[in-house]
N, C-alpha and C. Protein backbone atom coordinates (compact mmCIF):
# COMPACT_ATOMS: atom_id res chain seq x y z
N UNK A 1 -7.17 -14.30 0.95
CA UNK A 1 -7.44 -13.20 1.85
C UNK A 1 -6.89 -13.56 3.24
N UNK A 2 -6.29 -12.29 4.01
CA UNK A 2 -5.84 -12.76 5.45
C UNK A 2 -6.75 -12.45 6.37
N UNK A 3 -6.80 -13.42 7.28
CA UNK A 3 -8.22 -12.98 7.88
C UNK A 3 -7.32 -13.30 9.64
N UNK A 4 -8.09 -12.53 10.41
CA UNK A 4 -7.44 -13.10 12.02
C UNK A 4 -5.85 -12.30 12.86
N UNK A 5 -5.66 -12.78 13.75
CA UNK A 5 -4.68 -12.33 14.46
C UNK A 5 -3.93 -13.66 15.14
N UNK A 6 -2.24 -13.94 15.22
CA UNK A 6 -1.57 -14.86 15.49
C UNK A 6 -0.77 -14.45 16.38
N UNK A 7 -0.15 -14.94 17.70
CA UNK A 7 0.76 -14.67 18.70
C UNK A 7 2.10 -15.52 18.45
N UNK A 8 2.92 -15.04 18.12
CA UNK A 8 3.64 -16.24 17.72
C UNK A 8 5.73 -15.41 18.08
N UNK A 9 6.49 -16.46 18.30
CA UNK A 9 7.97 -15.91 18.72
C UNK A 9 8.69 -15.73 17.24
N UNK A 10 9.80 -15.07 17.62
CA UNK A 10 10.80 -14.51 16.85
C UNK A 10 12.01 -15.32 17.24
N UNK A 11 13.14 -16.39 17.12
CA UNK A 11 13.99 -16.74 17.09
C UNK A 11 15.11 -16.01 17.30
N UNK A 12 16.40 -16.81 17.48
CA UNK A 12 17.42 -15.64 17.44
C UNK A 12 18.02 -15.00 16.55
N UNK A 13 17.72 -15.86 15.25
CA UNK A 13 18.30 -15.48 13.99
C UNK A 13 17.36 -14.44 12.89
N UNK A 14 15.92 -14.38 13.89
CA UNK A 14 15.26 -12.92 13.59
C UNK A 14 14.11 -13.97 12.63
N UNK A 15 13.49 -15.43 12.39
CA UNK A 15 12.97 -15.69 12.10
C UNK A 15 11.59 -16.02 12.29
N UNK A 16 10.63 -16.01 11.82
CA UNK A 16 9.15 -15.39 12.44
C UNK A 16 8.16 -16.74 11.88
N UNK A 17 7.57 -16.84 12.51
CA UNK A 17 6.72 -18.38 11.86
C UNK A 17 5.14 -17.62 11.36
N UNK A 18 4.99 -18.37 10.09
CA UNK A 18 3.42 -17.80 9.19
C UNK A 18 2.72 -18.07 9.59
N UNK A 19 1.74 -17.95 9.80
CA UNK A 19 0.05 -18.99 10.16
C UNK A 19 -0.20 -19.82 9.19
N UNK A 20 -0.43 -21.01 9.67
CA UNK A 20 -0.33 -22.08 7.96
C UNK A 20 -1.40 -21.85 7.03
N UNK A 21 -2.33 -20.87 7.73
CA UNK A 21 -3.70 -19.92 7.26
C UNK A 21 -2.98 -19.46 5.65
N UNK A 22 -1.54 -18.88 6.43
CA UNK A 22 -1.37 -17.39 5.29
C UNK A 22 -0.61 -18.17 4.48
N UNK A 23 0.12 -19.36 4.48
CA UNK A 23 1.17 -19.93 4.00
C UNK A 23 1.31 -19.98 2.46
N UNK A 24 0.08 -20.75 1.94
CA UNK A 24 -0.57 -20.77 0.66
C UNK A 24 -0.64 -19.40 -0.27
N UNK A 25 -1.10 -18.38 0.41
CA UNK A 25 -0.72 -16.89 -0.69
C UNK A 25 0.72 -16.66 -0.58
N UNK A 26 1.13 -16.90 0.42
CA UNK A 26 3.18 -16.61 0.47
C UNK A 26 4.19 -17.41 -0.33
N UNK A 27 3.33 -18.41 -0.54
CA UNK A 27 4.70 -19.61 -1.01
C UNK A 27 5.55 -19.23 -1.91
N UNK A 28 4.87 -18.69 -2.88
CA UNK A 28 5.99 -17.69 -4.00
C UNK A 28 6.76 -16.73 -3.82
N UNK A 29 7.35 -16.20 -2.30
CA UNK A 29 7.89 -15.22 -1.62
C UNK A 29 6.49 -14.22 -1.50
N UNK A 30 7.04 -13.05 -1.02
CA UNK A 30 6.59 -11.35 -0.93
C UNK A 30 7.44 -10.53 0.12
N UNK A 31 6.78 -9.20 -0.14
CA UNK A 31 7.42 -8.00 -0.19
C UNK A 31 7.45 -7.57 1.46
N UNK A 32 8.33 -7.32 2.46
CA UNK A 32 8.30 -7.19 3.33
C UNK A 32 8.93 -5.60 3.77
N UNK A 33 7.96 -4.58 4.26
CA UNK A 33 8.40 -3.22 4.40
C UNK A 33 7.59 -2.76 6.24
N UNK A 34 8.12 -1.47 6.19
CA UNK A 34 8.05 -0.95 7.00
C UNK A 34 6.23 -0.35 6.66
N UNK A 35 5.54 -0.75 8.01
CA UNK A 35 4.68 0.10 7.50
C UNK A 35 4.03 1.84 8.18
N UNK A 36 2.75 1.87 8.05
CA UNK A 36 2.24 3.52 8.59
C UNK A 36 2.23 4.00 9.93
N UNK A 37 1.74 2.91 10.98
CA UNK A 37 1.62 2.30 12.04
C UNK A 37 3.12 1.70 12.79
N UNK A 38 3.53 1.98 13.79
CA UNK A 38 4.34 0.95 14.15
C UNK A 38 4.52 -0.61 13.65
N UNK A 39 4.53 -0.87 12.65
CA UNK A 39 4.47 -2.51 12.51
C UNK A 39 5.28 -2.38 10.80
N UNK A 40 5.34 -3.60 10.75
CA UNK A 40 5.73 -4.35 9.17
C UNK A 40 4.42 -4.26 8.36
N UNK A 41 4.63 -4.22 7.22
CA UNK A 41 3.29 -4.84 6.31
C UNK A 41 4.07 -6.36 5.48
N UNK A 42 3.41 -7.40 4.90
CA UNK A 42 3.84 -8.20 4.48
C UNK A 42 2.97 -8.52 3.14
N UNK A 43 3.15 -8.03 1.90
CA UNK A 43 2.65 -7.95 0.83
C UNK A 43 2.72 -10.02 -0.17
N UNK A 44 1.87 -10.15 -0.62
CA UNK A 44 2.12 -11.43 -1.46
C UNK A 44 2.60 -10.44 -2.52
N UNK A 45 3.38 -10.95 -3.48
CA UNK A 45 3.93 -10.75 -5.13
C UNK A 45 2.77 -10.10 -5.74
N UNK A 46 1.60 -10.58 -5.84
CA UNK A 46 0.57 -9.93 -6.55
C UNK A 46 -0.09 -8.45 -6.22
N UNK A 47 -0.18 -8.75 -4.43
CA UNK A 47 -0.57 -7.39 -4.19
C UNK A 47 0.43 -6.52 -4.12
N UNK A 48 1.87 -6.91 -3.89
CA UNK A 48 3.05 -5.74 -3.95
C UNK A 48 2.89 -5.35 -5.45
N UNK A 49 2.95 -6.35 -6.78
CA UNK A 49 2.94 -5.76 -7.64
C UNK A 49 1.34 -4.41 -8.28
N UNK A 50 0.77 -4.74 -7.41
CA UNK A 50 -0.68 -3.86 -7.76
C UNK A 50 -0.24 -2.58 -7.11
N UNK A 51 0.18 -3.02 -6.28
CA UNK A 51 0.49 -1.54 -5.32
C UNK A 51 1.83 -0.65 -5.92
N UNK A 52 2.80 -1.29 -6.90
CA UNK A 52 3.58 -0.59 -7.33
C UNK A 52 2.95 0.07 -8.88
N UNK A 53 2.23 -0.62 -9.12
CA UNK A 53 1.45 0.27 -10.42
C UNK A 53 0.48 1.10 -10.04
N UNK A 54 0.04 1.10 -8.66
CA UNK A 54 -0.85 2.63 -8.46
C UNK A 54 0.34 3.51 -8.06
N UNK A 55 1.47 3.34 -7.76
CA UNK A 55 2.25 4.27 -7.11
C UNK A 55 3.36 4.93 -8.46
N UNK A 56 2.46 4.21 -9.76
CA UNK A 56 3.37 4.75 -10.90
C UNK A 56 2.78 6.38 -11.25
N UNK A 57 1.46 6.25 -10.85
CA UNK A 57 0.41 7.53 -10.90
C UNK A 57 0.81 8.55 -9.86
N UNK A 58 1.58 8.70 -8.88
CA UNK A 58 2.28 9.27 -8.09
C UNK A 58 3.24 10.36 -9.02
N UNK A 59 3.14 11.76 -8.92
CA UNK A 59 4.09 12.63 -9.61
C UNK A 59 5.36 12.59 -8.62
N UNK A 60 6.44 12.74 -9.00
CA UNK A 60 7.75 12.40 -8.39
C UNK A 60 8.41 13.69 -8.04
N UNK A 61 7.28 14.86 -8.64
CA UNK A 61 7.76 16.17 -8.22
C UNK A 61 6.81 16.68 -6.99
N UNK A 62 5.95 15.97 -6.36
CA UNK A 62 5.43 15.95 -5.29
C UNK A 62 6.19 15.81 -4.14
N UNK A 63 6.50 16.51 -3.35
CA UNK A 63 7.23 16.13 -2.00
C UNK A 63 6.60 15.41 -0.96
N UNK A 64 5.12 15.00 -1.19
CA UNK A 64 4.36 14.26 -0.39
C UNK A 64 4.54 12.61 -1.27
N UNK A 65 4.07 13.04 -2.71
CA UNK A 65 4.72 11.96 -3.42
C UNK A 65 6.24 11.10 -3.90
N UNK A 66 7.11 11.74 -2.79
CA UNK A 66 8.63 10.92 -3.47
C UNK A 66 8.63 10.50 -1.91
N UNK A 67 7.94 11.19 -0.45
CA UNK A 67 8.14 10.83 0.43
C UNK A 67 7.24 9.65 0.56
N UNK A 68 6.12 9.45 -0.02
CA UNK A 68 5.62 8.10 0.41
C UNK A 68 6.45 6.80 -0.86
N UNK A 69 6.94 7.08 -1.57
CA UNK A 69 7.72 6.48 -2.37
C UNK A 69 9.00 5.83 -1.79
N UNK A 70 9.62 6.99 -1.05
CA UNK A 70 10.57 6.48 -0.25
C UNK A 70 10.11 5.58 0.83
N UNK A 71 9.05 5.94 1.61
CA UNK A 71 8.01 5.12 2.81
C UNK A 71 8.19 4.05 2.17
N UNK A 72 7.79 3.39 0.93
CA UNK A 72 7.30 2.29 0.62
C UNK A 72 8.66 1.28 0.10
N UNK A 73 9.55 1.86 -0.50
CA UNK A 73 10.63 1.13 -0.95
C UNK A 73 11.53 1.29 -0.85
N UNK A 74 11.78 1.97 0.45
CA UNK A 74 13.38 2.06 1.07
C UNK A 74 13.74 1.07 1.69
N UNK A 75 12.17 0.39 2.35
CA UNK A 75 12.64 -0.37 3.37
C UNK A 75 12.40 -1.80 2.99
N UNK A 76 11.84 -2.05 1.54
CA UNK A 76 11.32 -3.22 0.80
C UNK A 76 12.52 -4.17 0.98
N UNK A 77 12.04 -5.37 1.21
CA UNK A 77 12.82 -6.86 1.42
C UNK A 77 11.57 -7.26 0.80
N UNK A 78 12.31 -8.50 0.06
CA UNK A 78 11.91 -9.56 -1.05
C UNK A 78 11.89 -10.61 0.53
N UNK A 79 11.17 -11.63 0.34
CA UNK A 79 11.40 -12.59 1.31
C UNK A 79 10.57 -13.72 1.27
N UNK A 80 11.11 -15.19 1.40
CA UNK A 80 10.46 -16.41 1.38
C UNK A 80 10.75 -17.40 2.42
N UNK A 81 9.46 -18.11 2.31
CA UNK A 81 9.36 -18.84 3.60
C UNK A 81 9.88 -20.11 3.28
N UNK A 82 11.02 -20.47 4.14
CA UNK A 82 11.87 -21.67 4.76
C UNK A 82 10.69 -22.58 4.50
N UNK A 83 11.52 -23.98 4.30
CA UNK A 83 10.63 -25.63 4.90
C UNK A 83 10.00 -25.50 5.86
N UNK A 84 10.07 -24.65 6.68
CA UNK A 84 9.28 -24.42 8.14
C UNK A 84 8.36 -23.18 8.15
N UNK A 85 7.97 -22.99 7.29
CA UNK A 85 7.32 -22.04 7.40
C UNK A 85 7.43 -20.79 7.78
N UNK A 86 8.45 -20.41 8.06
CA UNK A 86 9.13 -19.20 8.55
C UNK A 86 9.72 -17.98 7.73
N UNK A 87 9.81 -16.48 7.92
CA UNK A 87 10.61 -15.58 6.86
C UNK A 87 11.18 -14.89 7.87
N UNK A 88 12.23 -14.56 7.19
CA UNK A 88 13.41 -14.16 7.97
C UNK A 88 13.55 -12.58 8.00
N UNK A 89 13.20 -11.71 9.13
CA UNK A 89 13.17 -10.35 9.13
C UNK A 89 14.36 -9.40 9.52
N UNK A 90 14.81 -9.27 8.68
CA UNK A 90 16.36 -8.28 8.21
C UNK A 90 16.29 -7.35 9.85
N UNK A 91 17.23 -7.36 10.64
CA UNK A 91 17.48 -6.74 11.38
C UNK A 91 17.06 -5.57 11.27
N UNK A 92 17.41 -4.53 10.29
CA UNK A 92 17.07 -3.52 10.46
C UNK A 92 15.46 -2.81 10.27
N UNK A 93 14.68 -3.92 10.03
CA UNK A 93 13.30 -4.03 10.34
C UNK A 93 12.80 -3.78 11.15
N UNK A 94 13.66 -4.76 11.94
CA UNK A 94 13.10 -5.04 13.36
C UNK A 94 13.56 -3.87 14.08
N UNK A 95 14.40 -3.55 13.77
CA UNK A 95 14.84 -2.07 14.71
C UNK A 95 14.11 -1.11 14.93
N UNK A 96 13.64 -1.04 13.32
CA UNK A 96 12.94 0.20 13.24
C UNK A 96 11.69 0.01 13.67
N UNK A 97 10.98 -1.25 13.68
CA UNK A 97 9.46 -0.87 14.65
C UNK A 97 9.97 -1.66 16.15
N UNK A 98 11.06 -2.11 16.78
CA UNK A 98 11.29 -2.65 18.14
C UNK A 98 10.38 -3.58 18.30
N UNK A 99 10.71 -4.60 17.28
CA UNK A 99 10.44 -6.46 17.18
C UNK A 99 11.41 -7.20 17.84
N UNK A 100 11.13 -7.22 18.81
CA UNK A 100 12.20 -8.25 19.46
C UNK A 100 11.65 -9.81 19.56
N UNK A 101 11.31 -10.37 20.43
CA UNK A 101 11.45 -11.91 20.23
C UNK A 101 9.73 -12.46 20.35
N UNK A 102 8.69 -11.70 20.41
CA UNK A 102 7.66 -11.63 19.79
C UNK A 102 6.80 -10.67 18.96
N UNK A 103 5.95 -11.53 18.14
CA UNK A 103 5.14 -10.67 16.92
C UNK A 103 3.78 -11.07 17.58
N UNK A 104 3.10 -10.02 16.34
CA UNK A 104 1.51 -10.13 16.36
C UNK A 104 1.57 -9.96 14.87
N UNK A 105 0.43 -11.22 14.31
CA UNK A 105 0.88 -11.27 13.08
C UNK A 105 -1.11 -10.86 12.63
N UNK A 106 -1.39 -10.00 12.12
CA UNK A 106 -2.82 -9.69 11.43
C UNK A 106 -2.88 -9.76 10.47
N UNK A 107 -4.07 -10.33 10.09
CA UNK A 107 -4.26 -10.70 8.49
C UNK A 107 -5.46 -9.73 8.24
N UNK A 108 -5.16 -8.51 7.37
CA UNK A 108 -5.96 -7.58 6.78
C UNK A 108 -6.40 -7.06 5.60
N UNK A 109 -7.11 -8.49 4.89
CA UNK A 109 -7.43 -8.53 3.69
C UNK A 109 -6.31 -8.88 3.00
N UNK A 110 -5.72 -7.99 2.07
CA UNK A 110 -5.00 -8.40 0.95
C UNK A 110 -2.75 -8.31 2.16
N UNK A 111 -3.15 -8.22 2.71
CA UNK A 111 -1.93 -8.22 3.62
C UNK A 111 -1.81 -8.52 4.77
N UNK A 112 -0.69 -8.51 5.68
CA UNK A 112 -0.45 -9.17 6.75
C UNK A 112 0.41 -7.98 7.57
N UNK A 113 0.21 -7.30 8.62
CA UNK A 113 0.77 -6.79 9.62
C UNK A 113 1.22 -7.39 10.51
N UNK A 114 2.73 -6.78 10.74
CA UNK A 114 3.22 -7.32 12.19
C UNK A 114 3.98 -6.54 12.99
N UNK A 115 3.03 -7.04 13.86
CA UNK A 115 3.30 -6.09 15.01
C UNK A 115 4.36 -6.62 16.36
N UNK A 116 4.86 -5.11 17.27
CA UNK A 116 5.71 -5.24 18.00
C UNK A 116 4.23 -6.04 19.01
N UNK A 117 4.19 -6.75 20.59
CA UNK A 117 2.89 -7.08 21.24
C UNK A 117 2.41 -5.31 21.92
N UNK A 118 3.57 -5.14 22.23
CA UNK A 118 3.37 -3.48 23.11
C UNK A 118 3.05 -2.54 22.33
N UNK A 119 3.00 -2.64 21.23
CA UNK A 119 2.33 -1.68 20.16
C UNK A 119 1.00 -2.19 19.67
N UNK A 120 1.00 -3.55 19.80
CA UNK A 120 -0.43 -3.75 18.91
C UNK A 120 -1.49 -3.88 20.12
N UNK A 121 -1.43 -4.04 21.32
CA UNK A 121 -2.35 -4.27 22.28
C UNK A 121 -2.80 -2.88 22.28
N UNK A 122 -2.58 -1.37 22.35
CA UNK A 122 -3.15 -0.15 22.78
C UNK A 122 -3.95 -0.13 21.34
N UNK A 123 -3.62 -0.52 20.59
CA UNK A 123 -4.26 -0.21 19.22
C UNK A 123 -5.87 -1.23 19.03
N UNK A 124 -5.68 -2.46 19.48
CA UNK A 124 -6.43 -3.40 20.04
C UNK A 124 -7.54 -3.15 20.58
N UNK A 125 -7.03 -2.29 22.23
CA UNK A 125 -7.90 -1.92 23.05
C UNK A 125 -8.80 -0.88 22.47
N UNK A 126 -7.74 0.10 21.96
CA UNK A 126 -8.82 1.08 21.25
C UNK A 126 -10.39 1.00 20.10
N UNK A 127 -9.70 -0.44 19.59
CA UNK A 127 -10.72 -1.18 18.65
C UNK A 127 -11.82 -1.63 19.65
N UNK A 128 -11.76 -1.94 21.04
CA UNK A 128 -13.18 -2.58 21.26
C UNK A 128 -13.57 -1.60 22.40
N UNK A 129 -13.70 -0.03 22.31
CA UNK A 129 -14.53 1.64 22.44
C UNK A 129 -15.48 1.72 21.41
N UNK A 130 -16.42 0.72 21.21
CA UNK A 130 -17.65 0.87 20.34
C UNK A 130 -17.51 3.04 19.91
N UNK A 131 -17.70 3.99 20.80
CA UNK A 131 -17.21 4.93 20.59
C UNK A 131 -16.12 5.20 19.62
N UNK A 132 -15.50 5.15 20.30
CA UNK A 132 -14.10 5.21 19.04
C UNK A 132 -14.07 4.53 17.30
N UNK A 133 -14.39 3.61 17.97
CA UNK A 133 -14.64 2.50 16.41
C UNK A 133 -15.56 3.57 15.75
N UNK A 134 -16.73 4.19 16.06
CA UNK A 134 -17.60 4.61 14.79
C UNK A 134 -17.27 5.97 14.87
N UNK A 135 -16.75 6.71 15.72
CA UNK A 135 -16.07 7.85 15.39
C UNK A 135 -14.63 7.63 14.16
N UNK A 136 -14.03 6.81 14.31
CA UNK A 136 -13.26 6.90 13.71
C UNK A 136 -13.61 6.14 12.19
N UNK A 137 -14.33 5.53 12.29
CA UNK A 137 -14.55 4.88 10.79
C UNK A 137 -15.65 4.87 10.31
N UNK A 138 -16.77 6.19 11.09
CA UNK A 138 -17.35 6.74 10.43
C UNK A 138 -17.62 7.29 8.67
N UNK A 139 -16.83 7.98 8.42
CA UNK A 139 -16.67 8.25 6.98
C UNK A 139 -16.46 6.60 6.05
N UNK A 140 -16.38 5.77 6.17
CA UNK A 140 -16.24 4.82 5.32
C UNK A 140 -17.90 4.09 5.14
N UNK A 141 -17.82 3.79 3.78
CA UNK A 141 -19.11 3.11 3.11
C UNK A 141 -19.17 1.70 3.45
N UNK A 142 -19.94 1.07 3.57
CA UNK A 142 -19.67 -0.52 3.64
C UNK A 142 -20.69 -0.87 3.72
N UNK A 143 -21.16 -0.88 3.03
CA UNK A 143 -22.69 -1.26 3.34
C UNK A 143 -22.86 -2.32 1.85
N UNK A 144 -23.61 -3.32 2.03
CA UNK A 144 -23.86 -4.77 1.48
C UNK A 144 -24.49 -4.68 0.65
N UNK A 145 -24.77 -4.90 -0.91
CA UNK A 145 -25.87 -4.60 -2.18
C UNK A 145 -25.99 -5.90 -2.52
């Protein structure tokens, strides 16, 4: 499980360093896409593969369903981490959420977000509006049995 938030640089060759936290679920590569939010998502092998068998239940004659299809695997990179702990983020990644030479790397359960810093700080702030927080995540169950 990813748990936490990491501040960490981007190199020139577009390479990003793991938390040695996350290192251990990555070692076998994973799936690196664009995600909902301004940011990357960073899938391990297991949860990319779970997530491509709920998306087999997806009708393809849905125009909501071929567009999140496309969302999810247009922008898919396979990717593994160097002797150094590092994965290497395809330029045109980075373009598309404006990753330049630092990340914010979140560990959110079964995945890892990364973020541009100027995108993930307003999102941040908004998280600690006790207000906001239970307005917005109101509707969700969570409660402990």
């Amino acid at each position: 499980m990813f748990l936490g938030q990491y501040h960490h640089s981007i190199d020139n060759k577009g390479r990003l360093t793991i938390p040695s936290k996350f290192r251990d679920e990555l070692k076998d590569g994973a799936y690196l896409m664009v995600g909902f939010d301004q940011n990357l998502m960073l899938f391990p092998q297991d949860a990319f593969e779970k997530m491509t068998k709920q998306t087999s239940a997806i009708s393809y004659t849905a125009p909501t369903g071929r567009g999140l299809m496309r969302q999810l695997f247009t922008t898919a990179e396979f990717v593994e981490l160097d002797n150094n702990g590092r994965i290497l983020i395809p330029q045109f990644l980075r373009e598309v959420i404006g990753l330049k030479i630092e990340a914010i790397l979140a560990g959110v359960g079964n995945l890892v977000e990364i973020w541009p810093p100027d995108a993930w700080q307003p999102y941040k702030d908004q998280l600690k509006d006790p207000e906001s927080r239970s307005q917005r995540f109101e509707g969700y169950d969570l409660t402990f049995e």
